[in-house]
Protein backbone atom coordinates (compact mmCIF):
# COMPACT_ATOMS: atom_id res chain seq x y z
CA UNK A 1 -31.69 57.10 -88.15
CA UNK A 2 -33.37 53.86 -86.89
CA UNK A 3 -36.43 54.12 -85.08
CA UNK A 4 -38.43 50.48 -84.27
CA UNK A 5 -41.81 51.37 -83.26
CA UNK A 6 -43.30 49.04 -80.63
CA UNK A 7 -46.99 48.96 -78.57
CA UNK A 8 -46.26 50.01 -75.31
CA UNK A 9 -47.88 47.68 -73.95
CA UNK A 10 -46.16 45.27 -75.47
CA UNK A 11 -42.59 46.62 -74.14
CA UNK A 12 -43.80 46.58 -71.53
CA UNK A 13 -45.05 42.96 -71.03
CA UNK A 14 -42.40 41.28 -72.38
CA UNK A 15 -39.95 42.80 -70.30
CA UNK A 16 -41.40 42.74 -67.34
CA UNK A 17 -42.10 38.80 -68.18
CA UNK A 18 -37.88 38.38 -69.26
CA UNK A 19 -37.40 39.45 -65.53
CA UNK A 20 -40.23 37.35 -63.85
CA UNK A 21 -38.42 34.61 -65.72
CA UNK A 22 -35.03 35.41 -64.56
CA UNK A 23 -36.18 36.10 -60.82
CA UNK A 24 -37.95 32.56 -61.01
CA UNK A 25 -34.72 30.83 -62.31
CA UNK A 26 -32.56 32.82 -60.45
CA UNK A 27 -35.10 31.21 -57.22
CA UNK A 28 -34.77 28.35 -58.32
CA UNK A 29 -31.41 27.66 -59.06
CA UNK A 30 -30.22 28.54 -55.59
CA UNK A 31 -32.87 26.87 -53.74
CA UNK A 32 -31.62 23.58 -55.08
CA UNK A 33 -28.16 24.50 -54.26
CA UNK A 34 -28.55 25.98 -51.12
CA UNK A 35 -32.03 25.59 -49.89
CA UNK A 36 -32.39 21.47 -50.68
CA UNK A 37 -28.49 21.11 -50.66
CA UNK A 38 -28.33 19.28 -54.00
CA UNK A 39 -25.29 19.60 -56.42
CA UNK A 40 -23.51 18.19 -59.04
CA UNK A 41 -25.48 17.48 -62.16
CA UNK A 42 -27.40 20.21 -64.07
CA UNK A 43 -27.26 22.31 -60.79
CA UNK A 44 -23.90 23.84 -61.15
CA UNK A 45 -24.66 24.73 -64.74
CA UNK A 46 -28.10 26.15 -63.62
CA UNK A 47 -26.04 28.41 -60.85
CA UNK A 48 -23.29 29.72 -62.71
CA UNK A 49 -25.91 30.31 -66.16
CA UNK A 50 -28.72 31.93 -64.08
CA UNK A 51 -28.34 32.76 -60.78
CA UNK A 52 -28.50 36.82 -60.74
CA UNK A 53 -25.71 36.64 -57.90
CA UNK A 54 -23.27 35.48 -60.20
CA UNK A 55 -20.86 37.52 -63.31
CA UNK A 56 -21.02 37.09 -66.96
CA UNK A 57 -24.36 35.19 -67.18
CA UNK A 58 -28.03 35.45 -68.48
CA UNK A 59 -29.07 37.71 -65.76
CA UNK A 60 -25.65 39.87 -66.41
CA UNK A 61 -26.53 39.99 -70.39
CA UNK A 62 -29.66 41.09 -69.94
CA UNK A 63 -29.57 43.79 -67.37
CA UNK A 64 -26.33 45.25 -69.12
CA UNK A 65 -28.58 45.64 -72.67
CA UNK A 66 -31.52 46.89 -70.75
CA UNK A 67 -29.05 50.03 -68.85
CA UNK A 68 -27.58 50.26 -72.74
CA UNK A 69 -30.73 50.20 -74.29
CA UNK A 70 -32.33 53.08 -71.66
CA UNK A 71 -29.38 54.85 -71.93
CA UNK A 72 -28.99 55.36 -75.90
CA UNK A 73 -32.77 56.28 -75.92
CA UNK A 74 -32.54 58.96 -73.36
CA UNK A 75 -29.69 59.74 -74.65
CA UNK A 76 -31.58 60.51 -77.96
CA UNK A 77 -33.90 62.97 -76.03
CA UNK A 78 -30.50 65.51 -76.66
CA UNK A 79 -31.88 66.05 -79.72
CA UNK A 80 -35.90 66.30 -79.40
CA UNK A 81 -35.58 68.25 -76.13
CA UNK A 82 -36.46 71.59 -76.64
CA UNK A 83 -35.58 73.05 -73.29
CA UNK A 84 -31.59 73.20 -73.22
CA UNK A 85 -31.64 73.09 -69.10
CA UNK A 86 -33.40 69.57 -69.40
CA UNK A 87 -30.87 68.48 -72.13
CA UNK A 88 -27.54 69.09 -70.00
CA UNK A 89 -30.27 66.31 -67.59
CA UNK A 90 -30.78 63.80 -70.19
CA UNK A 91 -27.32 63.53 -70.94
CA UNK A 92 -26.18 63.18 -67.96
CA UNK A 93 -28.86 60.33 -67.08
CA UNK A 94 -27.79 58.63 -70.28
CA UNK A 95 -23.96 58.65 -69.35
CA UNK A 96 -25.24 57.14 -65.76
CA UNK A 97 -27.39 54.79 -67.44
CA UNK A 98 -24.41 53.41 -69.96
CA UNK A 99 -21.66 53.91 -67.05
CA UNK A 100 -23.80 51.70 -65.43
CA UNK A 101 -24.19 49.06 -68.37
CA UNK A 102 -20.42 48.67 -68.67
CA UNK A 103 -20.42 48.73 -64.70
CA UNK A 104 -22.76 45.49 -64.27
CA UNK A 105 -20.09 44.17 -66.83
CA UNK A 106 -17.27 44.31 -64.67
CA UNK A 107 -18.37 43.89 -61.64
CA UNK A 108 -16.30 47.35 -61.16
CA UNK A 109 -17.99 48.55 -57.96
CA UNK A 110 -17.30 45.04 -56.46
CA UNK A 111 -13.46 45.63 -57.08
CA UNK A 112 -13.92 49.03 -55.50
CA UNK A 113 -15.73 48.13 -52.59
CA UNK A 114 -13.09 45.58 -51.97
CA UNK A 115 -10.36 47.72 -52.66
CA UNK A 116 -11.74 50.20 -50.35
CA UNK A 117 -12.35 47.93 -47.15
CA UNK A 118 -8.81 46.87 -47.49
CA UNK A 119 -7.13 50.19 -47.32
CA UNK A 120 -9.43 52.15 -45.11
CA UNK A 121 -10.45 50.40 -41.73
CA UNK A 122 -13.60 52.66 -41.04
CA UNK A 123 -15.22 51.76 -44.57
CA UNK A 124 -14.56 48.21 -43.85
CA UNK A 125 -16.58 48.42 -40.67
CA UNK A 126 -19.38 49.39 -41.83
CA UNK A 127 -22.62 47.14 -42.40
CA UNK A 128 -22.55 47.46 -46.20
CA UNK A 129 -20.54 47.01 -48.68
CA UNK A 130 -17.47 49.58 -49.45
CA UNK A 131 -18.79 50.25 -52.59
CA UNK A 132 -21.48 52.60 -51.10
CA UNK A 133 -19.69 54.50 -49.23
CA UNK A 134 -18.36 55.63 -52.78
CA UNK A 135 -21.61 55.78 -55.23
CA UNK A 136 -23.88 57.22 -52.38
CA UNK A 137 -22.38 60.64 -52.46
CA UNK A 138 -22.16 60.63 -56.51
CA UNK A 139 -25.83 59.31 -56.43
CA UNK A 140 -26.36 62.16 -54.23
CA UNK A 141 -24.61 65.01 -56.58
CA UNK A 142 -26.05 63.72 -59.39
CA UNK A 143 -30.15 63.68 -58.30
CA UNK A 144 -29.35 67.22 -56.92
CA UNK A 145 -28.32 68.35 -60.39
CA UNK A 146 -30.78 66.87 -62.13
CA UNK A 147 -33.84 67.12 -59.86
CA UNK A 148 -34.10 70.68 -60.27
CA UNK A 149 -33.53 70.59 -64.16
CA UNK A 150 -36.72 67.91 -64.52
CA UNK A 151 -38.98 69.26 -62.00
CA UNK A 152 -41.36 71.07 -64.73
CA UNK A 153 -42.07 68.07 -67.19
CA UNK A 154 -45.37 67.16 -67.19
CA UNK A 155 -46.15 65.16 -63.79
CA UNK A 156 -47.30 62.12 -65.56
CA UNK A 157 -43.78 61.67 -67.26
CA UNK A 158 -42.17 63.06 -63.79
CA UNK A 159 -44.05 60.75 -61.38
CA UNK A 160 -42.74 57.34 -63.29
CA UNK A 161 -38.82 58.91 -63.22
CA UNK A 162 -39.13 59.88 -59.93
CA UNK A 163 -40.13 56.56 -58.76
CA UNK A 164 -37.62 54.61 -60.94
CA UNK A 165 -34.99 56.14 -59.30
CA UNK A 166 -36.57 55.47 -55.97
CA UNK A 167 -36.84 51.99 -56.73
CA UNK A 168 -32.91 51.68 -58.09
CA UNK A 169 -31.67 53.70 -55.07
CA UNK A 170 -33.75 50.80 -52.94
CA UNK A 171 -32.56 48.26 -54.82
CA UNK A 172 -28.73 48.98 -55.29
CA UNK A 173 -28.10 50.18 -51.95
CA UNK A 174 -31.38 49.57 -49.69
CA UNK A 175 -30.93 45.85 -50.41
CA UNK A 176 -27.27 45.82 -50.15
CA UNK A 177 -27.35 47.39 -46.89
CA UNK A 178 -29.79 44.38 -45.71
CA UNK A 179 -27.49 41.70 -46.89
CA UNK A 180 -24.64 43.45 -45.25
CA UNK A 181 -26.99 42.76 -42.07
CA UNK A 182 -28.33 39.37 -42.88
CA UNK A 183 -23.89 38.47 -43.45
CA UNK A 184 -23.52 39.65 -39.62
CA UNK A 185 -26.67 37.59 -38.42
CA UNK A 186 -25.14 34.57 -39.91
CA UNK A 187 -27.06 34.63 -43.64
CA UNK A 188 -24.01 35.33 -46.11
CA UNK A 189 -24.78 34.68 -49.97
CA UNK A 190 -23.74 31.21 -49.48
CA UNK A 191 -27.32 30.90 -47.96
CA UNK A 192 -30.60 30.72 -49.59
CA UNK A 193 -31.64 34.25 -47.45
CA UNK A 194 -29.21 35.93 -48.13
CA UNK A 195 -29.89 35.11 -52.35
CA UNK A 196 -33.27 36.12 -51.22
CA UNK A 197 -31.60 39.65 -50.78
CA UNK A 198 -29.45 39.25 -53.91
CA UNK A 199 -33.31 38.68 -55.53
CA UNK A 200 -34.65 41.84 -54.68
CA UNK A 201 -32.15 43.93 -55.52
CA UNK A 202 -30.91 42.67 -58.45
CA UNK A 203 -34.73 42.93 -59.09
CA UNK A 204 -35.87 45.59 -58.26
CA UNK A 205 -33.15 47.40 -60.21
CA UNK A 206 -34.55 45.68 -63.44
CA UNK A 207 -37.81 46.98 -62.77
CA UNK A 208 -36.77 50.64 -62.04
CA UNK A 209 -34.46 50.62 -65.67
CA UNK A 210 -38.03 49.23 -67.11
CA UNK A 211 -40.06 51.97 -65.34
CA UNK A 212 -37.55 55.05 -66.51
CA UNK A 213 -37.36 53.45 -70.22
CA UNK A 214 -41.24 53.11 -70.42
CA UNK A 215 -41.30 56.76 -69.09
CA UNK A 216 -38.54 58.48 -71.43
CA UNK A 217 -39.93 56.54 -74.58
CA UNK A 218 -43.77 58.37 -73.86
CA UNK A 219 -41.60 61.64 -73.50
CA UNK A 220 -40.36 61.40 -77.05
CA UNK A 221 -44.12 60.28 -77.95
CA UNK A 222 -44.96 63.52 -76.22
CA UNK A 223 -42.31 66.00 -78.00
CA UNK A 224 -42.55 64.41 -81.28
CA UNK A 225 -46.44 65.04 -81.57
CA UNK A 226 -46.00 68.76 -80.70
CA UNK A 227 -48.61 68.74 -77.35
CA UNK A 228 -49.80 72.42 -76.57
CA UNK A 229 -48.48 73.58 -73.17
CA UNK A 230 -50.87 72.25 -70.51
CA UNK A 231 -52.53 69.27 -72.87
CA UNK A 232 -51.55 65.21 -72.23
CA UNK A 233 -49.42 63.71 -74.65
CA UNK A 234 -50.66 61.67 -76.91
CA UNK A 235 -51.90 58.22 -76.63
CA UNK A 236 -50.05 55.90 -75.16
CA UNK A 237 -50.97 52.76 -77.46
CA UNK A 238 -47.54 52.90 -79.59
CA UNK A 239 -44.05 54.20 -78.93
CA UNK A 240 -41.14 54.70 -81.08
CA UNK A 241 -37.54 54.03 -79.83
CA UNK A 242 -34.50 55.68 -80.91
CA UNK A 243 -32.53 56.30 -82.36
């Protein structure tokens, strides 16, 4: 089995940096296309290579590895997890977290949501995309099945998945919604607000993955050093990832 053993710290820094640097270029790229109206030149390369509202790009490559990446290592909890009611959890987290990988790869709820507003009028008016009106409910099932099966880990491993999925929920749909709104007022992804909106979600969505990865990774930590029932894990200084 391969197991790369990395500071924490360090994870977590250079992550969080790969997606300041993205969100900066991502920024950029569309504020000199649509904010200063430039094109031609190295702009059109600079959209289409890094702009986090377009397919098959930096920005695509990177948040595809990262939902891979989180979900082979949760997926590896199958195995460490001593508690079978929180393994039936962490596999079904891990086959969310790689649906999702192969899902930011094809652009499949795009195609869905489009699909959907074309064959059912009361989808298509609503102010969001289609797309939603599909994942919302599964999003739904799935926290209510797994909610219950996490709720007794250790709150400092809890609190940090708990808010990850906050922050995905706000970013995948909460920020969606809002650029369904800023389309009807006018601000369409064609305009520099409405990439704004493409920012934060796309965004904040990064940062949740990074948050649940960080949190899973001190889990193993945790099981693998054998804590008594009631004591902290252990330190947080390095962390192995598997497998």
């Amino acid at each position: 089995m391969l197991r790369v053993t990395v500071p924490v710290r360090v994870l977590v820094r250079r992550l969080a940096l790969a997606i300041a640097v993205l969100a900066v270029l991502h920024l950029l790229a569309n504020f000199l296309e649509k904010g200063a109206d430039l094109h031609g030149g190295v702009i059109e390369p600079l959209v289409h290579y890094f702009s986090m509202d377009e397919e098959v790009n930096v920005p695509t490559w990177f948040t595809v590895i990262l939902l891979a990446s989180t979900g082979l290592v949760t997926g590896d909890l199958l195995h460490a997890e001593p508690d079978r009611g929180r393994r039936w959890a962490w596999g079904l987290i891990a086959f969310v977290l790689l649906y999702l990988s192969i899902d930011e790869m094809t652009s499949f709820h795009e195609h869905l949501g489009t699909s959907l507003e074309e064959h059912f009028r009361s989808i298509a008016d609503l102010p969001f995309n289609g797309w939603i009106a599909f994942y919302g409910p599964l999003a739904l099932v799935v926290a209510a099945i797994v909610v219950p099966l996490l709720w007794r880990l250790p709150r400092q491993f809890l609190r940090p998945m708990a808010l990850a999925g906050v922050l995905y929920v706000a970013g995948a749909v909460g920020f969606e919604a809002i650029a369904g709104l800023l389309e009807d007022q006018g601000f369409d992804r064609a305009t520099f607000v409405g990439q704004l909106a493409v920012l934060g979600e796309e965004t904040l969505e990064m940062i949740a993955v990074l948050v649940f990865l960080v949190a899973v990774v001190r889990y193993r930590d945790f099981l693998d050093a054998g804590p008594r029932p009631g004591r902290a894990g252990p330190a947080d200084e390095v962390t192995t990832l598997h497998p």
